[in-house]
Protein backbone atom coordinates (compact mmCIF):
# COMPACT_ATOMS: atom_id res chain seq x y z
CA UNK A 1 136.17 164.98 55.37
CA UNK A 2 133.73 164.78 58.15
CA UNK A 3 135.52 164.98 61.77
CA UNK A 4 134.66 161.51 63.82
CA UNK A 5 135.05 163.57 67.26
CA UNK A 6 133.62 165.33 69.02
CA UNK A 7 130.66 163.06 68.86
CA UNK A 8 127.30 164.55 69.10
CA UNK A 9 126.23 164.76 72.64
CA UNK A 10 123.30 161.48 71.76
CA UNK A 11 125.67 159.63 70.08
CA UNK A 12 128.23 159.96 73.12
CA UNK A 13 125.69 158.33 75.04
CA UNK A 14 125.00 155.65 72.97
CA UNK A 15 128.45 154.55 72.86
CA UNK A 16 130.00 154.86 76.40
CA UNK A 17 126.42 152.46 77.20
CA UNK A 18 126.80 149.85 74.59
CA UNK A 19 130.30 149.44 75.92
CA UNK A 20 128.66 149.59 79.46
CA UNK A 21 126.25 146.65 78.77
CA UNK A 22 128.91 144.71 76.63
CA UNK A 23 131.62 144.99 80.02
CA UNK A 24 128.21 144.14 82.54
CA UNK A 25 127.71 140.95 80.51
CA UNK A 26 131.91 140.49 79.96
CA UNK A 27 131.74 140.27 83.67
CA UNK A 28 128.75 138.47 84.35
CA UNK A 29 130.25 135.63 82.23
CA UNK A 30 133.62 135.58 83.51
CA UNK A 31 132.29 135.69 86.77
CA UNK A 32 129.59 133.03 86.44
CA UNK A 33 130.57 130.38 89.41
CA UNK A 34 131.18 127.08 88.15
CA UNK A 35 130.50 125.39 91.28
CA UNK A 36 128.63 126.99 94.31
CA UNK A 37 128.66 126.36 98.53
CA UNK A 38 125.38 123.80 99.35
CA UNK A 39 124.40 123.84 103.31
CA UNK A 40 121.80 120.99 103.98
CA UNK A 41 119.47 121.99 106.87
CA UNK A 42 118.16 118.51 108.69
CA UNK A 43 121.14 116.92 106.68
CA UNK A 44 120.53 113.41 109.02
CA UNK A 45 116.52 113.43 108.56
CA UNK A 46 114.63 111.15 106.03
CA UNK A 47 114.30 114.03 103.31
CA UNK A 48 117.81 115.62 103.88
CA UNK A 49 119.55 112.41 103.62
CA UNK A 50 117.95 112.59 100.03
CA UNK A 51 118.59 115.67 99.58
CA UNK A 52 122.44 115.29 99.74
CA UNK A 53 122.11 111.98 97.61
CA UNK A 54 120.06 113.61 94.87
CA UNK A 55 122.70 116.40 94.87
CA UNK A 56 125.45 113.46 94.05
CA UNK A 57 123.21 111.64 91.36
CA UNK A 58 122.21 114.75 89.40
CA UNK A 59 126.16 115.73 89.49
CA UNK A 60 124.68 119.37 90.89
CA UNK A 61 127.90 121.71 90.80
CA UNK A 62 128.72 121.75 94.48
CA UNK A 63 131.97 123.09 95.62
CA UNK A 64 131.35 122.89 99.46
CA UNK A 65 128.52 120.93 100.99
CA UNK A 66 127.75 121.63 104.71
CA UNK A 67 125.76 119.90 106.44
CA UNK A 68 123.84 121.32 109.33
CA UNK A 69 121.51 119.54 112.42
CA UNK A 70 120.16 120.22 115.89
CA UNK A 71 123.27 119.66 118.73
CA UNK A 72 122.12 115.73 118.88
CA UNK A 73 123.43 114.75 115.58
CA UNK A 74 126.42 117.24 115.47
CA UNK A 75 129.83 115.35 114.53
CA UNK A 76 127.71 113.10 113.05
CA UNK A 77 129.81 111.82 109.47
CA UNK A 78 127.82 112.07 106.44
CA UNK A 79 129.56 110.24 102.93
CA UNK A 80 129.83 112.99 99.89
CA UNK A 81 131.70 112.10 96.87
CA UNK A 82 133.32 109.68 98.65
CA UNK A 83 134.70 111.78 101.28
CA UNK A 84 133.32 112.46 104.98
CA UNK A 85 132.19 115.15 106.54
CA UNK A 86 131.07 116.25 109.83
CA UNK A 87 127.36 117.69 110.31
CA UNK A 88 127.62 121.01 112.28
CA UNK A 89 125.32 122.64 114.27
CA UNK A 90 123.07 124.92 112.73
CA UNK A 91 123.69 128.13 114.24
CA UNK A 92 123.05 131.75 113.48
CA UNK A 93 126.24 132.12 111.50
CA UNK A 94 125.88 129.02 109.89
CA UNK A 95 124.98 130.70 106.50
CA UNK A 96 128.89 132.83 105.92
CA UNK A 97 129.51 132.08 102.05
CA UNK A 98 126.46 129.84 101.20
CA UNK A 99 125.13 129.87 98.10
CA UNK A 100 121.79 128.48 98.18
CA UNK A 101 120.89 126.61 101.45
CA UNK A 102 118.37 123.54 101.58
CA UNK A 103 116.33 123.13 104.53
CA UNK A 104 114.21 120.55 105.52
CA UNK A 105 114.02 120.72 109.32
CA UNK A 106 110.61 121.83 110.28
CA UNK A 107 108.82 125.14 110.42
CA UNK A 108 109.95 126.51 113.45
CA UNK A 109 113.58 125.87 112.42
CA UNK A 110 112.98 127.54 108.94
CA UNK A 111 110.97 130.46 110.55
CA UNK A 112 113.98 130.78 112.61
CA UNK A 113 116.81 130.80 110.44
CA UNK A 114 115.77 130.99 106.92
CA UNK A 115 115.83 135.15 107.37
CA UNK A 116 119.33 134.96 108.62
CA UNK A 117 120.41 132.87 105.38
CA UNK A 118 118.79 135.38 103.22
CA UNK A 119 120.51 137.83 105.08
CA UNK A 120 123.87 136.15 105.48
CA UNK A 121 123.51 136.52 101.03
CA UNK A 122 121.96 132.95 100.37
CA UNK A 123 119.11 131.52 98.73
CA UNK A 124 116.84 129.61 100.61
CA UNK A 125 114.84 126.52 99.56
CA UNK A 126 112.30 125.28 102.25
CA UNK A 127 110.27 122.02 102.53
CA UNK A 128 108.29 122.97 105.57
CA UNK A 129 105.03 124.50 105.62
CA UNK A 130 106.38 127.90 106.85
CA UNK A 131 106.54 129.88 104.19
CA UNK A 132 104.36 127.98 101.33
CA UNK A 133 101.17 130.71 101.58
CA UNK A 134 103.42 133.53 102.55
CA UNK A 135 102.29 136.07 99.51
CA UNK A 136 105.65 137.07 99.19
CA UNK A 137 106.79 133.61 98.49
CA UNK A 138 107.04 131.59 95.61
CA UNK A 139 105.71 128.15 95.79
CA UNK A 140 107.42 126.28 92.93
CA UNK A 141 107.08 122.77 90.95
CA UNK A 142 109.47 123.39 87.89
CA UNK A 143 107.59 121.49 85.60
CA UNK A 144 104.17 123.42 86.42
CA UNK A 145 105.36 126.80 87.10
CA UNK A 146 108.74 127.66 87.04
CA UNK A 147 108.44 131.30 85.97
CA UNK A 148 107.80 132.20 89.65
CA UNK A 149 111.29 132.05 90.57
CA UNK A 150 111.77 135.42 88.92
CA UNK A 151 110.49 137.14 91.69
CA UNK A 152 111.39 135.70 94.58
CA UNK A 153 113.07 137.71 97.53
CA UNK A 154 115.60 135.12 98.81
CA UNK A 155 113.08 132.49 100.24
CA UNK A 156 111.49 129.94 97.70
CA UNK A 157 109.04 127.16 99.26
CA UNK A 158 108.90 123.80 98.23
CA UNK A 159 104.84 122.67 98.19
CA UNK A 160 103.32 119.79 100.33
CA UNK A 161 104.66 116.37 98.90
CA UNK A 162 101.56 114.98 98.00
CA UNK A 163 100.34 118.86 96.04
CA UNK A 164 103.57 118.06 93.97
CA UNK A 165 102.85 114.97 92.57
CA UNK A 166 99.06 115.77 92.24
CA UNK A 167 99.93 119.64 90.19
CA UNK A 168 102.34 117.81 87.97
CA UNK A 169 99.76 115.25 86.99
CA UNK A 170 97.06 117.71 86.82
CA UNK A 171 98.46 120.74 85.00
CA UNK A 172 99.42 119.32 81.32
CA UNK A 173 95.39 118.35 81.43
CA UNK A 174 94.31 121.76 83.24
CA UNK A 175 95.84 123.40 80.24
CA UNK A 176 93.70 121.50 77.55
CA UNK A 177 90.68 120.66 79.21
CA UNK A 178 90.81 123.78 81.71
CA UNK A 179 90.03 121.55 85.12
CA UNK A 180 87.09 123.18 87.04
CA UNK A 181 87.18 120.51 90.44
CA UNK A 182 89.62 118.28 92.09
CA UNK A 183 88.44 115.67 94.48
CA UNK A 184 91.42 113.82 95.94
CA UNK A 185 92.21 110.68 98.50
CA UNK A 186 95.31 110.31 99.61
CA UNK A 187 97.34 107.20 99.97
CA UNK A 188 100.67 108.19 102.58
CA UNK A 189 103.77 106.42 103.42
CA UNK A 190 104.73 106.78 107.01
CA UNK A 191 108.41 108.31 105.65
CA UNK A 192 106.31 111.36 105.04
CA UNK A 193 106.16 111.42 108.68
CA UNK A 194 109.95 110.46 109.03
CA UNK A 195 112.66 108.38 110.21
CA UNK A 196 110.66 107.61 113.34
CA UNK A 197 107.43 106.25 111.77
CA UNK A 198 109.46 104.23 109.37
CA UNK A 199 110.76 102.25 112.17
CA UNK A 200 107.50 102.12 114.13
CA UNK A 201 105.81 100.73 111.43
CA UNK A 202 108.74 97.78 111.18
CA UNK A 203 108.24 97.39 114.60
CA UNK A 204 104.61 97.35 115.02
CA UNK A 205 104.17 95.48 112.42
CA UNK A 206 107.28 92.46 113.94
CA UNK A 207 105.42 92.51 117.00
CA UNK A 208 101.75 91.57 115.84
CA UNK A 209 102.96 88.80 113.55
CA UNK A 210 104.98 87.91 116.94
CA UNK A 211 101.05 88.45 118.71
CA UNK A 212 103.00 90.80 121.08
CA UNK A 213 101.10 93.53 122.24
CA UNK A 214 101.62 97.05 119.71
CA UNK A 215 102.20 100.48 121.82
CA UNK A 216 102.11 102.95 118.94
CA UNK A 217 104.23 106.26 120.03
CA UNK A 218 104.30 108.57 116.64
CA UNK A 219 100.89 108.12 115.52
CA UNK A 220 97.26 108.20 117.57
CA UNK A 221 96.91 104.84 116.83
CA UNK A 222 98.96 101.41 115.56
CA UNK A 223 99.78 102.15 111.87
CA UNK A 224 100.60 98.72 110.99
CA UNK A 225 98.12 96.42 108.82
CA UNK A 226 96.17 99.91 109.34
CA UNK A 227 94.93 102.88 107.42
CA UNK A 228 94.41 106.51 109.12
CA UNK A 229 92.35 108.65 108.04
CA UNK A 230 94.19 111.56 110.09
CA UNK A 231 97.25 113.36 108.93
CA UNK A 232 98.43 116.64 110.57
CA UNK A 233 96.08 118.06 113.12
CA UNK A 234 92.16 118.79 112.64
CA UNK A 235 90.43 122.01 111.84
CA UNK A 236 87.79 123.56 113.29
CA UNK A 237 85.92 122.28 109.93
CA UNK A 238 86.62 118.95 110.58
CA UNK A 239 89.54 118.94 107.75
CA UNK A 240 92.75 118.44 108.40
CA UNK A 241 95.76 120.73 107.97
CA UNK A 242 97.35 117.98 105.48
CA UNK A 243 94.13 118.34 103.35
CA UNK A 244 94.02 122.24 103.55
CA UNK A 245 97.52 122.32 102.21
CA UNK A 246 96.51 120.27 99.27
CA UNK A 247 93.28 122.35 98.60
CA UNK A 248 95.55 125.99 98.72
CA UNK A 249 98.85 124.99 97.37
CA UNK A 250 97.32 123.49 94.31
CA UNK A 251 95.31 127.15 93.68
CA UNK A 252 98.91 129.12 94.40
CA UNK A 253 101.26 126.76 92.17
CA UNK A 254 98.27 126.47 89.31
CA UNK A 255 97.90 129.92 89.43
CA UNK A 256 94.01 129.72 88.89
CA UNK A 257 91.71 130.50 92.19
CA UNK A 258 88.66 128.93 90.85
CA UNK A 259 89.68 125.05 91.00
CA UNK A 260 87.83 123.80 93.03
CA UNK A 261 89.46 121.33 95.04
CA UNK A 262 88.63 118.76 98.18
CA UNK A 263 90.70 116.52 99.50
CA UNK A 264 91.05 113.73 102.25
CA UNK A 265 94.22 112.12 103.47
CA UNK A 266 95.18 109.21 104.58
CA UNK A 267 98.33 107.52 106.25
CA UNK A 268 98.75 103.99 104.96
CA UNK A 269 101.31 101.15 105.80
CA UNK A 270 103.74 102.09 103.45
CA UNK A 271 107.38 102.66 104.10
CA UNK A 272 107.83 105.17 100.87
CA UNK A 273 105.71 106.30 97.91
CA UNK A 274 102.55 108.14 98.17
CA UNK A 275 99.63 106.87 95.93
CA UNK A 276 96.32 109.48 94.73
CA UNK A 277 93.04 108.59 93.47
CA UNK A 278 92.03 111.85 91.46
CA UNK A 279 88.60 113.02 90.26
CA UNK A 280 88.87 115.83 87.62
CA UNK A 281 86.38 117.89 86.54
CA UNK A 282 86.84 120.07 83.16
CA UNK A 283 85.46 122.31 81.09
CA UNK A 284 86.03 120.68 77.96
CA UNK A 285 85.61 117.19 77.44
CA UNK A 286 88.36 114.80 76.92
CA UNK A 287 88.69 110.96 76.47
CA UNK A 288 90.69 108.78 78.17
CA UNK A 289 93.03 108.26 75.77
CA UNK A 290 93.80 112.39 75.02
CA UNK A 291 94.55 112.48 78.61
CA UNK A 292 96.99 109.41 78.39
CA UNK A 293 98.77 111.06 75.43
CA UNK A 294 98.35 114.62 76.68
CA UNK A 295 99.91 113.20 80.10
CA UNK A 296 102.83 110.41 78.09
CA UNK A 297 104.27 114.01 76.69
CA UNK A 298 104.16 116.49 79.53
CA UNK A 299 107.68 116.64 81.79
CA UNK A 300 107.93 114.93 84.29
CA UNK A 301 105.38 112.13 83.83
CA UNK A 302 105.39 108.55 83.47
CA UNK A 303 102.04 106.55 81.78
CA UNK A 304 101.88 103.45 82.69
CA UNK A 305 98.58 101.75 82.35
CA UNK A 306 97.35 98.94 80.33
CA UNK A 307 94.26 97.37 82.70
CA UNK A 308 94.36 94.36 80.35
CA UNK A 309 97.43 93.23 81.81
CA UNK A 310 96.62 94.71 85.29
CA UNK A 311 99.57 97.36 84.63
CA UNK A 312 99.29 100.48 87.25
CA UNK A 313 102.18 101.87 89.27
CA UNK A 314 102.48 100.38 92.75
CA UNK A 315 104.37 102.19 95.61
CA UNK A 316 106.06 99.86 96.48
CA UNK A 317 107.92 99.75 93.06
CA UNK A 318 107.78 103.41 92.28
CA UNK A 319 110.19 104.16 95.49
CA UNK A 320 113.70 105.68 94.45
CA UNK A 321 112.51 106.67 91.27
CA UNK A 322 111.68 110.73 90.26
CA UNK A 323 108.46 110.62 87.62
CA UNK A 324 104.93 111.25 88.73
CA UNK A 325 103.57 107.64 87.64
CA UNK A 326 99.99 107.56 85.95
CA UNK A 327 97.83 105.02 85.87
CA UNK A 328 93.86 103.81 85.89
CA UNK A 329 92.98 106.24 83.51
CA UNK A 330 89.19 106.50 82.93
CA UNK A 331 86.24 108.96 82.00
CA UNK A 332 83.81 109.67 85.02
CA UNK A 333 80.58 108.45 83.44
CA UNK A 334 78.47 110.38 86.03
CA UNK A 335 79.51 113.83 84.66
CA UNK A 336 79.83 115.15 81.07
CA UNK A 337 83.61 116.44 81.66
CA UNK A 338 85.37 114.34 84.24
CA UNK A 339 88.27 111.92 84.74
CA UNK A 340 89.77 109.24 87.02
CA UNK A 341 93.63 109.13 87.99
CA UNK A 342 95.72 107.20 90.08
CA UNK A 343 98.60 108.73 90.70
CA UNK A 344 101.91 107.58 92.29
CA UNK A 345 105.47 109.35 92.92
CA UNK A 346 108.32 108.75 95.60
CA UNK A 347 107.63 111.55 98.44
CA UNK A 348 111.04 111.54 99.23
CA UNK A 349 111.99 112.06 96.29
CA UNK A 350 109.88 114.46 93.98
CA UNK A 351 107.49 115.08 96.74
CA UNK A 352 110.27 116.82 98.62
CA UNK A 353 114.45 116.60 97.92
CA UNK A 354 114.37 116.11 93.98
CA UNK A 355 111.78 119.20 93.72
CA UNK A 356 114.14 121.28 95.63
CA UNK A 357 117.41 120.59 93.85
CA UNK A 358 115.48 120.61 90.71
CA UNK A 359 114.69 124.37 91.96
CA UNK A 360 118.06 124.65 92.61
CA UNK A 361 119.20 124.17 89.21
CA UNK A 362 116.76 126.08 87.43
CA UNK A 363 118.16 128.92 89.69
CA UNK A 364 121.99 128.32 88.48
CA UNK A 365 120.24 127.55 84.95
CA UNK A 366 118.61 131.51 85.09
């Protein structure tokens, strides 16, 4: 009878690291958390107070949520599941035992303290602008290009509100038409601005129905019954940093350098939603109607235009909802390949907080 040991030196090695692999994954699963530390940088702003109410709706597995501000809204009491709790001061050792840590508190602050998260062992998901171009950084919509979370170092950027809603419109069709050009105009809602614009435009807009004289503070000049053509500062080019985002973040997240794109942005007198009007140029040609049933199946997308019944999403009713709303579909009879959108999503929503938790859970989901 053939002896079963001493196993060949080969087959030794074989064994002791299939039962290697099966105890790394044995461990992996038992130790899989079930429920995982949240801290909410900017938990009291416009897109944090989302953020934390997103978190609730989508029943994210949260086993501690911290909130964390500048020292004027510390002790602050934010509602969670029902209970209160206190928003701390974002500190340097704010980060001990986070799992993944949400900021949306401005560049500087992300700059600042995102490293020391990383470092402190979380993952970081930033809305500000700071580390969107970063090379090192991905730039992620989940329902355009979710495979870049694989190699991300800690630090994951959330893209420009009005790039999200634009890329997830524009990639389902960039993938059967292959787009060549994007010209975009912007329609903004002063809550991309935040809390204080929302309540200058309510004011502004009380005191010249009252024919009382309108001192504008947050923006260059009044925003109510008023469109600007001016958001973030202007370039040496003439463009402005809003529009540059647009133009690079939609090359980084589409993965594809030679879209052209151009873009102009405006702030509007809207309290939430931003609206597009989108030129597409493509390769190949499609009709109308591919592009409505190309865009009715792709994630994340709602059609909803029928011009003989004057049906096209409106901001006004799109706010606290999370599709990208489509509408005014049309071919661009001065060009062989084009097409006309008019886009429309909540920036408060998918243009900032639901993108990020949605990151969030692919991240648990890997």
């Amino acid at each position: 009878m053939r002896a079963m040991w001493p196993l060949p030196i080969p087959s030794i090695i074989e064994f002791v690291s299939s039962q290697c692999e099966f105890s790394f994954y044995l461990y992996t699963f038992m130790n899989k958390k079930q429920a995982y530390t949240i801290a909410v940088v900017g938990a009291t702003g416009a897109v944090g107070t989302e953020m934390l109410s997103i978190l609730e709706e989508r029943k994210f597995p949260v086993h501690q949520i911290l909130p964390l501000a500048s020292a004027r809204s510390a002790g602050e009491k934010i509602s969670f599941h029902e209970e209160d709790v206190t928003v701390q001061v974002l500190d340097k050792d704010s980060f001990v035992g986070v799992d993944i840590a949400l900021f949306s508190a401005g560049a500087d602050t992300s700059k600042e303290f995102a490293p020391l998260a990383v470092e402190a062992g979380a993952i970081v998901i930033d809305n500000s602008s700071a580390w969107r171009m970063d090379p090192q950084v991905p730039l992620v919509v989940p329902e355009v290009n979710a495979q870049a979370l694989e190699w991300h170092e800690g630090i994951i950027a959330n893209p420009n509100c009005s790039t999200i809603q634009m890329v997830v419109a524009l990639q389902p069709l960039h993938e059967a038409a292959c787009i060549t050009r994007v010209v975009v105009t912007t329609f903004q809602s002063v809550s991309g601005t935040g809390k204080d614009a929302m309540e200058e435009l309510a004011n502004l807009s009380r005191q010249l129905l009252s024919l009382e004289e309108s001192n504008p503070t947050v923006y260059p000049h009044p925003i109510a019954f008023n469109c600007l053509p001016h958001i973030d500062d202007f370039l040496p080019s003439g463009y402005t940093k809003e529009e540059m985002k647009m133009v690079n973040e939609t090359k980084k997240i589409m993965e594809d350098d030679m879209i052209q794109v151009t873009a102009t942005t405006v702030r509007v007198p809207v309290f939430i939603s931003h609206a597009e009007s989108i030129n597409v140029e493509t390769k190949e040609h499609i009709t109308a109607n591919e592009a409505r049933a190309i865009l009715s199946a792709a994630p994340g997308v709602q059609v909803y235009d029928d011009p003989s019944h004057q049906i096209y999403p409106l901001q006004k009713d799109v706010a606290g909802t999370d599709a990208v709303y489509v509408g005014r579909v049309r071919e661009d009879e001065s060009i062989s390949n084009g097409l006309n959108l008019w886009v429309v999503a909540d920036n408060l929503r998918k243009g900032a907080a639901l993108n990020a938790v949605q990151i969030a859970e692919e991240l648990i989901r890997e």
